[in-house]
Protein backbone atom coordinates (compact mmCIF):
# COMPACT_ATOMS: atom_id res chain seq x y z
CA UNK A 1 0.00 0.00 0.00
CA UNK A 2 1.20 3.52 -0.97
CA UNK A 3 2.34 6.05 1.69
CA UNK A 4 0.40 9.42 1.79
CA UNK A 5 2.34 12.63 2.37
CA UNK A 6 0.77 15.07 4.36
CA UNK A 7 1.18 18.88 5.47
CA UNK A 8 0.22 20.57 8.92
CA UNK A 9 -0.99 24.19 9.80
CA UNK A 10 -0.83 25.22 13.32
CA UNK A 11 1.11 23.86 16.17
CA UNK A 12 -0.93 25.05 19.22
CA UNK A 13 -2.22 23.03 22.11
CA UNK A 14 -4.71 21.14 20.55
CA UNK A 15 -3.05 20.42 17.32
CA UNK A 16 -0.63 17.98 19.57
CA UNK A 17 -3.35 15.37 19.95
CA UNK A 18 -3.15 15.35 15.66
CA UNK A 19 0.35 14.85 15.89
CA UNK A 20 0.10 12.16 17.99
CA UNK A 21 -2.41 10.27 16.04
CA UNK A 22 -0.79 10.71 12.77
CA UNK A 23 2.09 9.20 13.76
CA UNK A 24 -0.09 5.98 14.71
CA UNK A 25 -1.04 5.96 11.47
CA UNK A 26 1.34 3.68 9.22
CA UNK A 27 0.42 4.81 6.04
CA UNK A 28 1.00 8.87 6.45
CA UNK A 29 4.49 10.76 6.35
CA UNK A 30 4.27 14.17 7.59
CA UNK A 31 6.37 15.84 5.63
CA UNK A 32 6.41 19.47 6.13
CA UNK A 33 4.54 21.82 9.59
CA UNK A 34 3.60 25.03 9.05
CA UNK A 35 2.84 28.04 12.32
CA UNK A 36 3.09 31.55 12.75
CA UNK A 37 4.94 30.69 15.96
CA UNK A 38 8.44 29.33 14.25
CA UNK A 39 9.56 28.22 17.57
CA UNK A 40 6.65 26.74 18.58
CA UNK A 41 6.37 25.05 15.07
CA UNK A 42 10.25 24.00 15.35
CA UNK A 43 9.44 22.28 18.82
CA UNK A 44 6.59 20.25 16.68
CA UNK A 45 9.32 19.57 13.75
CA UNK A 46 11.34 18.22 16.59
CA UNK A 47 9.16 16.31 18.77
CA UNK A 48 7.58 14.38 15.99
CA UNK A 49 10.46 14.08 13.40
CA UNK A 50 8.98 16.25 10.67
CA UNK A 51 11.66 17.29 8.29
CA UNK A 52 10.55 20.86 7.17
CA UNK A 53 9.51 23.81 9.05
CA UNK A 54 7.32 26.86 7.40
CA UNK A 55 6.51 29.87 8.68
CA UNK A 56 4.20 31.26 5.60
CA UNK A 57 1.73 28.45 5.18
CA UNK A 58 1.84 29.92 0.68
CA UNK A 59 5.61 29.32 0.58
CA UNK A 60 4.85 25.67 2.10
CA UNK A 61 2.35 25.12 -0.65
CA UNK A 62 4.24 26.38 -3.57
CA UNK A 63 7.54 24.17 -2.10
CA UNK A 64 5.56 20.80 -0.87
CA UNK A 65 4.32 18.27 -2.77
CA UNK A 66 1.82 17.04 -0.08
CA UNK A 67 -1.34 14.49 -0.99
CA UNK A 68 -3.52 16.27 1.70
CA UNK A 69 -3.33 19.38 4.42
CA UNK A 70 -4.56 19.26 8.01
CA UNK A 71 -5.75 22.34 9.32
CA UNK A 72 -5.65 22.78 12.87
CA UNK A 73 -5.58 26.83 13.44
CA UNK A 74 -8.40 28.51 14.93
CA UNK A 75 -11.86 29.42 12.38
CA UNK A 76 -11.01 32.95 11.24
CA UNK A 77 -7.92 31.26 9.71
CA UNK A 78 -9.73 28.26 7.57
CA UNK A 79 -11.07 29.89 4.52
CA UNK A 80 -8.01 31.64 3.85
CA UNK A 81 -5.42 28.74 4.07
CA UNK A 82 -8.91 26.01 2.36
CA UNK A 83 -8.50 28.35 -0.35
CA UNK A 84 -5.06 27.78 -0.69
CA UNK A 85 -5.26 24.23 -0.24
CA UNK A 86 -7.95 24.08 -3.05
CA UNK A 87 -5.84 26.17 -5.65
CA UNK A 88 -3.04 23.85 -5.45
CA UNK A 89 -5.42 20.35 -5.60
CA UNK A 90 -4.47 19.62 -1.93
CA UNK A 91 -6.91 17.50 -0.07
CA UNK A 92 -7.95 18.89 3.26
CA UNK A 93 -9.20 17.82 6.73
CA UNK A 94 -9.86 20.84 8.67
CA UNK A 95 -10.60 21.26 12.61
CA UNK A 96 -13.87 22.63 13.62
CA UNK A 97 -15.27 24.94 14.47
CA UNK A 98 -15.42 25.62 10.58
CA UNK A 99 -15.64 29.31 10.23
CA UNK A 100 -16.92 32.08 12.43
CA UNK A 101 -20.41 32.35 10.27
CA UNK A 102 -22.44 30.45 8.62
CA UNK A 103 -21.68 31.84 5.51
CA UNK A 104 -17.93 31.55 5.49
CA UNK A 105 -18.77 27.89 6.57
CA UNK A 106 -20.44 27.35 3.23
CA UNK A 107 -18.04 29.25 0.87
CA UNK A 108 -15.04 27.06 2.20
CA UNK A 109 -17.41 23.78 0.60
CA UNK A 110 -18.68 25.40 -1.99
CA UNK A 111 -15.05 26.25 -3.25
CA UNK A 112 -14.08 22.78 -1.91
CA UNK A 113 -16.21 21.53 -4.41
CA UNK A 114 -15.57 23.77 -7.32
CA UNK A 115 -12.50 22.52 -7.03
CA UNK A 116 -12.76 18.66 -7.14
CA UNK A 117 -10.68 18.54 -3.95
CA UNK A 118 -11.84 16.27 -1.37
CA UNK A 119 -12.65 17.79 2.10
CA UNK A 120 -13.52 16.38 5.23
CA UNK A 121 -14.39 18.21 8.72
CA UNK A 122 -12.23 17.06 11.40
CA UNK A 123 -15.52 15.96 13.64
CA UNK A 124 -14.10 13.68 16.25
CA UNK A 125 -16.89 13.48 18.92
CA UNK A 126 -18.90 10.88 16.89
CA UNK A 127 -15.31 8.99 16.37
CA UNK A 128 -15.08 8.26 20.63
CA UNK A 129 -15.64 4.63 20.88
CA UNK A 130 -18.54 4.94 23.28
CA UNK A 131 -20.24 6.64 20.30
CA UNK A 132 -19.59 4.07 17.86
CA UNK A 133 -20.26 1.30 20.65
CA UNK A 134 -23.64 2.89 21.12
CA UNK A 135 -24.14 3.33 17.51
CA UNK A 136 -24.04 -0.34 16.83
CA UNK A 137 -26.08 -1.06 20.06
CA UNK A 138 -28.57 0.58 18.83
CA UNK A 139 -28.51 -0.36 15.29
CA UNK A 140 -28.24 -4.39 16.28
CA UNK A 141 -31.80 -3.67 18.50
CA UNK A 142 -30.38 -3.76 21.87
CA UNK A 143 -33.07 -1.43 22.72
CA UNK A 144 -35.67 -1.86 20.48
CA UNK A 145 -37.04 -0.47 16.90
CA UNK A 146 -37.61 2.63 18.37
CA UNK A 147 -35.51 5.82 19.92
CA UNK A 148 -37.14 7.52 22.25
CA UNK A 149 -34.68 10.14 24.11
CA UNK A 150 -31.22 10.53 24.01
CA UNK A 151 -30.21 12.96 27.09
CA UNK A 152 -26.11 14.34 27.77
CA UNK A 153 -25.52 16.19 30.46
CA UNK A 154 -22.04 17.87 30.63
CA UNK A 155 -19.81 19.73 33.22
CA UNK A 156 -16.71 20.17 32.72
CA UNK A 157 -15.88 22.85 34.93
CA UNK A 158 -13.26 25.04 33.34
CA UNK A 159 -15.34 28.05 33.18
CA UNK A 160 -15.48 29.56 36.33
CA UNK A 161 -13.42 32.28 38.36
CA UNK A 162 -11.02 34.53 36.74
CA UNK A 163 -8.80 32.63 35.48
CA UNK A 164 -11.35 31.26 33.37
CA UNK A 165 -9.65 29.18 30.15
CA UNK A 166 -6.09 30.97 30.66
CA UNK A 167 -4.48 27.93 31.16
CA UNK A 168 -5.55 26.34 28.00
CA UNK A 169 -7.43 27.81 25.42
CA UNK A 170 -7.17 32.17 26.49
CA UNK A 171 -9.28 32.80 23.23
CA UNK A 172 -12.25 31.50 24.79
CA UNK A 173 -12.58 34.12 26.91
CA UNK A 174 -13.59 36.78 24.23
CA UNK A 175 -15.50 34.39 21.67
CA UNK A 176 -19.08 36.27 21.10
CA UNK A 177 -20.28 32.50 20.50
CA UNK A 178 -19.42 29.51 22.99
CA UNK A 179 -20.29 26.67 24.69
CA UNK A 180 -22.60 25.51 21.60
CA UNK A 181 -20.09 26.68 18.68
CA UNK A 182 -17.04 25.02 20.25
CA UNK A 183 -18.44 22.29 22.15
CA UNK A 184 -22.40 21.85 21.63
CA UNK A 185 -21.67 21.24 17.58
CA UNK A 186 -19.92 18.18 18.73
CA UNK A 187 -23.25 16.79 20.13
CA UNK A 188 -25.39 18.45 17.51
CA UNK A 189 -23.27 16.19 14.80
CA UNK A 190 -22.94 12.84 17.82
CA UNK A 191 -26.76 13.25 18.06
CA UNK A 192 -27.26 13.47 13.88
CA UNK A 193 -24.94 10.31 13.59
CA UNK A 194 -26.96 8.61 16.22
CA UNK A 195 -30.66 9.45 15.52
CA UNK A 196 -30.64 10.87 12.34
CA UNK A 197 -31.88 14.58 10.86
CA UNK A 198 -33.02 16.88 13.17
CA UNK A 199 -36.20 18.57 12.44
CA UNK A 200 -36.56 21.32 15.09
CA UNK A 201 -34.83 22.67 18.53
CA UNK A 202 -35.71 24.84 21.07
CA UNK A 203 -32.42 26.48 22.91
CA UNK A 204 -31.72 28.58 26.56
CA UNK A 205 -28.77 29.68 26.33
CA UNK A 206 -27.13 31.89 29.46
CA UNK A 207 -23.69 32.99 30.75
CA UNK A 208 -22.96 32.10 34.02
CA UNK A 209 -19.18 33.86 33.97
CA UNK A 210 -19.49 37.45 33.93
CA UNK A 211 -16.37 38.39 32.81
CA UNK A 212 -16.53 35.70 29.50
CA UNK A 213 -18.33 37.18 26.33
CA UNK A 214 -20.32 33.88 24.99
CA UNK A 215 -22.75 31.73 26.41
CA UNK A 216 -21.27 28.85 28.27
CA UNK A 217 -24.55 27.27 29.63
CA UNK A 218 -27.48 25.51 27.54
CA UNK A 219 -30.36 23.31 27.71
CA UNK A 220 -31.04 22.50 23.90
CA UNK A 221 -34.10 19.98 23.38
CA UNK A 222 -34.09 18.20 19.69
CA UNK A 223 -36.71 16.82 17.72
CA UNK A 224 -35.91 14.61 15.20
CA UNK A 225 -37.68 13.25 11.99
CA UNK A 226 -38.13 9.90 13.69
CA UNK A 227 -39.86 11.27 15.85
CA UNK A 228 -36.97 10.58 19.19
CA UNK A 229 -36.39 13.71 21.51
CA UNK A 230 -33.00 14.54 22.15
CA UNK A 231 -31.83 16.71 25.13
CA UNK A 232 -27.88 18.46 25.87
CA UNK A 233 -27.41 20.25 28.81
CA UNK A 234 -24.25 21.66 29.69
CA UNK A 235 -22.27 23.87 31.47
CA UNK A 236 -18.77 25.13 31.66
CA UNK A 237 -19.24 26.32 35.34
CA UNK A 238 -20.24 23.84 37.34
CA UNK A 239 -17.68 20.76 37.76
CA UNK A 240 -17.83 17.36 37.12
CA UNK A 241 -17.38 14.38 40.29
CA UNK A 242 -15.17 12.11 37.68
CA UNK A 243 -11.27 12.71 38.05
CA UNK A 244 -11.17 13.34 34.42
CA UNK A 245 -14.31 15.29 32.81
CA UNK A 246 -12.61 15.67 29.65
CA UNK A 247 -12.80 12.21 29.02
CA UNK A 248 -16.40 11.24 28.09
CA UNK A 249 -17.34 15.19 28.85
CA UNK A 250 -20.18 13.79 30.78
CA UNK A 251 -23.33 11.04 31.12
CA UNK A 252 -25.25 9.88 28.44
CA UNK A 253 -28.68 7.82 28.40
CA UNK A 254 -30.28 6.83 25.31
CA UNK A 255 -33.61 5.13 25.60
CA UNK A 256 -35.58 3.11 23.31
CA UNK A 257 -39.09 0.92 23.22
CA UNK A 258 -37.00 -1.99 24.26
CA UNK A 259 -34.44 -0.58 26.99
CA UNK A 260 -31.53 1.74 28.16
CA UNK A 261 -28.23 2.34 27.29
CA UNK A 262 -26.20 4.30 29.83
CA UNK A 263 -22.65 6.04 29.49
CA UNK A 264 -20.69 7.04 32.23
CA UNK A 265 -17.97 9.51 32.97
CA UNK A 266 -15.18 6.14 32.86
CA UNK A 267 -16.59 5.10 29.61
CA UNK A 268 -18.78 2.42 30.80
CA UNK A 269 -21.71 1.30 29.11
CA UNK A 270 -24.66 -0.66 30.35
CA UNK A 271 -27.56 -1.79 28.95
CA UNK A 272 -30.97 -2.37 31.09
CA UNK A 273 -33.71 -4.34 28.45
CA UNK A 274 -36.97 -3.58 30.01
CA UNK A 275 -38.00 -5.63 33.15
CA UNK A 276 -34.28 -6.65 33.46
CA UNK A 277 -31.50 -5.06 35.61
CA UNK A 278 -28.79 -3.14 34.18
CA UNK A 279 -25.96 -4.59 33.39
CA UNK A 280 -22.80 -3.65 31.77
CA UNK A 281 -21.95 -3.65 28.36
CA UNK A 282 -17.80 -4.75 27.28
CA UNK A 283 -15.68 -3.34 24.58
CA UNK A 284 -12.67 -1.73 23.79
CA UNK A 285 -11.95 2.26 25.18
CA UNK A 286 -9.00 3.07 26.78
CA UNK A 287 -7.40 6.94 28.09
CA UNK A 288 -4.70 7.88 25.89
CA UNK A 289 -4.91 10.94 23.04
CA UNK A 290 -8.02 13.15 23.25
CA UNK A 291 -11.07 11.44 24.85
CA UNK A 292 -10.97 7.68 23.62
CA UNK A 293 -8.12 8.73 21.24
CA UNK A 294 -10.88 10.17 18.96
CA UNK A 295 -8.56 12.42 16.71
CA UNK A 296 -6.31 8.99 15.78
CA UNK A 297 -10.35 7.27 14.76
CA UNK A 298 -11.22 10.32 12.92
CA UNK A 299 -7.80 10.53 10.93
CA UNK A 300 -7.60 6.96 10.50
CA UNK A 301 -11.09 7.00 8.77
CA UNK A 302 -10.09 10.48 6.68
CA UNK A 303 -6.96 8.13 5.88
CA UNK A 304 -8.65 5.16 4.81
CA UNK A 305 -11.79 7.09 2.84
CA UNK A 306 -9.01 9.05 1.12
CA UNK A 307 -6.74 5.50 -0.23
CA UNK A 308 -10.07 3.58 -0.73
CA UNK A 309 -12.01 5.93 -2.52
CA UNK A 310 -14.69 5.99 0.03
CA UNK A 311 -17.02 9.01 1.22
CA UNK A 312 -16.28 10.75 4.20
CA UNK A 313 -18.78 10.52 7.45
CA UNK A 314 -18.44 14.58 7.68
CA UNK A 315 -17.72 15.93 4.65
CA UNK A 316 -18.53 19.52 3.80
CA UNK A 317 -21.96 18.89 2.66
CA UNK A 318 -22.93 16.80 5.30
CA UNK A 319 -21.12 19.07 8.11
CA UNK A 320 -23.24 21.94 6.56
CA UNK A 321 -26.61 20.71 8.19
CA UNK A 322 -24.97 20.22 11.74
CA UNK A 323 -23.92 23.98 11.16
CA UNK A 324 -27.72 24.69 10.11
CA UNK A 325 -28.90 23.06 13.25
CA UNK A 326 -26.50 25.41 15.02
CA UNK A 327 -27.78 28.43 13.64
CA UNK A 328 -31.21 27.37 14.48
CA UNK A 329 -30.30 27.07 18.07
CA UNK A 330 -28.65 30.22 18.46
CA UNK A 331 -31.93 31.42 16.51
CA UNK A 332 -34.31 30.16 19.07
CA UNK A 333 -32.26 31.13 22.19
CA UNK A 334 -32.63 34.41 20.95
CA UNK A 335 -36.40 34.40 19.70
CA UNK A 336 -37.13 32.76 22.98
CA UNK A 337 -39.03 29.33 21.03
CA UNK A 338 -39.27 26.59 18.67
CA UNK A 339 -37.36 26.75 15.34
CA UNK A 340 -37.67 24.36 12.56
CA UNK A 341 -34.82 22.99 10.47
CA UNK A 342 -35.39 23.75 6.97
């Protein structure tokens, strides 16, 4: 089997967890890493073994040769280095959240596909292996025909006081949008893989940190077309009792005309069939990368989809109508009711 080259933008804190899972990957070569921090970028080069070191993300495109680009730099950066990308026939998987607005979000894959280039989201909630374990539960009738609810509730606690985010991820701090663009679109696109289209939402949205511009507390009830109710509440204030909230970011219970499934903040899954006790459900999840080592699933399947020839799970045209569900939430927190998907 062939070896894919690849190219990296950005070499922040979360673009580690990339790095990591690409070199798990046997059948990629980073070749070249590209940030506007050369030292930062250098330490990358280093750590990983990546020959070449860019600081102008055009002059790596015009010297590489790459098969496809990873994008891991914050949203205002994407369409600018996507276009790029598309004008020298580059494939591209590109962190979320997409774009600041909706309509940048849509340019970048409508140029994506003007250009023939293919282009993949780099969605990894739905790639956590309690998501895919559930996934199949459901799918093999462990708990029915029928959805009924799915309901997440998540605290993970790095929101409050002021020191709010410093530590990690400063930009937070002055994002107009929040908890829902950079952590609720996960769910919105977990909750689409698991139950299908969503046909309406109702959204409260608050900010329980003063000194933070964007919401970082919701309750967002779904509807979807199969008729199942879906529910996310979350907060950013309030903590989390597990020793590591970042690892399932919270508990999950999805319910069906047969039975519950359960998720909990280790990973665990039961199952409970109706008029039976629970019990727990075994498979394969353990703690290293990102939460279940979700970015190496999500680049192993944008590898694999890329050599084979196969679609990708969120590719621009399917990312757009997580994005549309997103605008209708922020719609209906602000119009105080119901909005339908259209």
């Amino acid at each position: 089997m062939s070896i894919l080259q690849g190219m990296c933008v950005g070499a922040g804190y979360f673009s580690l967890f990339h790095y990591e899972a690409w070199q798990k990957i046997p059948h990629v070569k980073i070749i070249a890493v590209c940030d506007h921090n050369l030292e930062r970028a250098k330490e990358v080069a280093d750590r990983y073994d990546i020959p070449k070191v860019y600081y102008d993300y055009e002059e790596m495109f015009a010297e590489e040769k790459a098969d496809f680009v990873d994008i891991i730099t914050p949203p205002a950066t994407h369409e600018a280095i996507c276009k790029v990308a598309f004008a020298h026939k580059t494939h591209v998987i590109c962190q979320k959240p997409l774009a600041p607005s909706f309509e940048e979000a849509k340019n970048i894959v409508r140029l994506s596909e003007q250009s023939s280039v293919r282009f993949m989201v780099h969605e990894n909630f739905r790639f956590q292996p309690w998501h895919r374990e559930i996934k199949k539960l459901v799918e093999h009738g462990e708990i029915g025909y029928a959805l009924h609810t799915l309901n997440f509730r998540s605290r993970m606690g790095d929101g409050w006081g002021e020191n709010a985010y410093l530590d990690r991820q400063p930009y937070f701090r002055e994002m107009p949008r929040l908890l829902v663009f950079e952590t609720g679109v996960h769910y919105i696109d977990t909750f689409r893989f698991l139950a299908g289209e969503i046909k309406s939402v109702y959204a409260s949205l608050r900010k329980l940190n003063p000194l933070i511009a964007g919401e970082d507390a919701a309750m967002l009830f779904f509807e979807f077309e199969s008729g199942a109710q879906g529910l996310w509440d979350a907060n950013r204030y309030n903590e989390s009792n597990h020793d590591n909230p970042r690892y399932t970011f919270g508990e999950f219970l999805v319910e069906g005309n047969a039975g519950s499934i359960r998720l909990y903040h280790d990973g665990k899954i039961s199952i409970q069939k109706l008029g039976h006790k629970e019990r727990e459900h075994m498979y394969q999840h353990y703690p290293t990368g990102f939460a279940g080592d979700c970015c190496y699933f999500t680049q192993l399947h944008f590898v694999e989809a890329l050599m084979q020839q196969r679609p990708f799970e969120t590719d621009g045209k399917d990312y757009l109508k997580t994005l549309n569900v997103q605008e209708a939430i922020y719609s209906s927190s602000k119009k105080g009711c119901k909005v339908h998907i259209y």
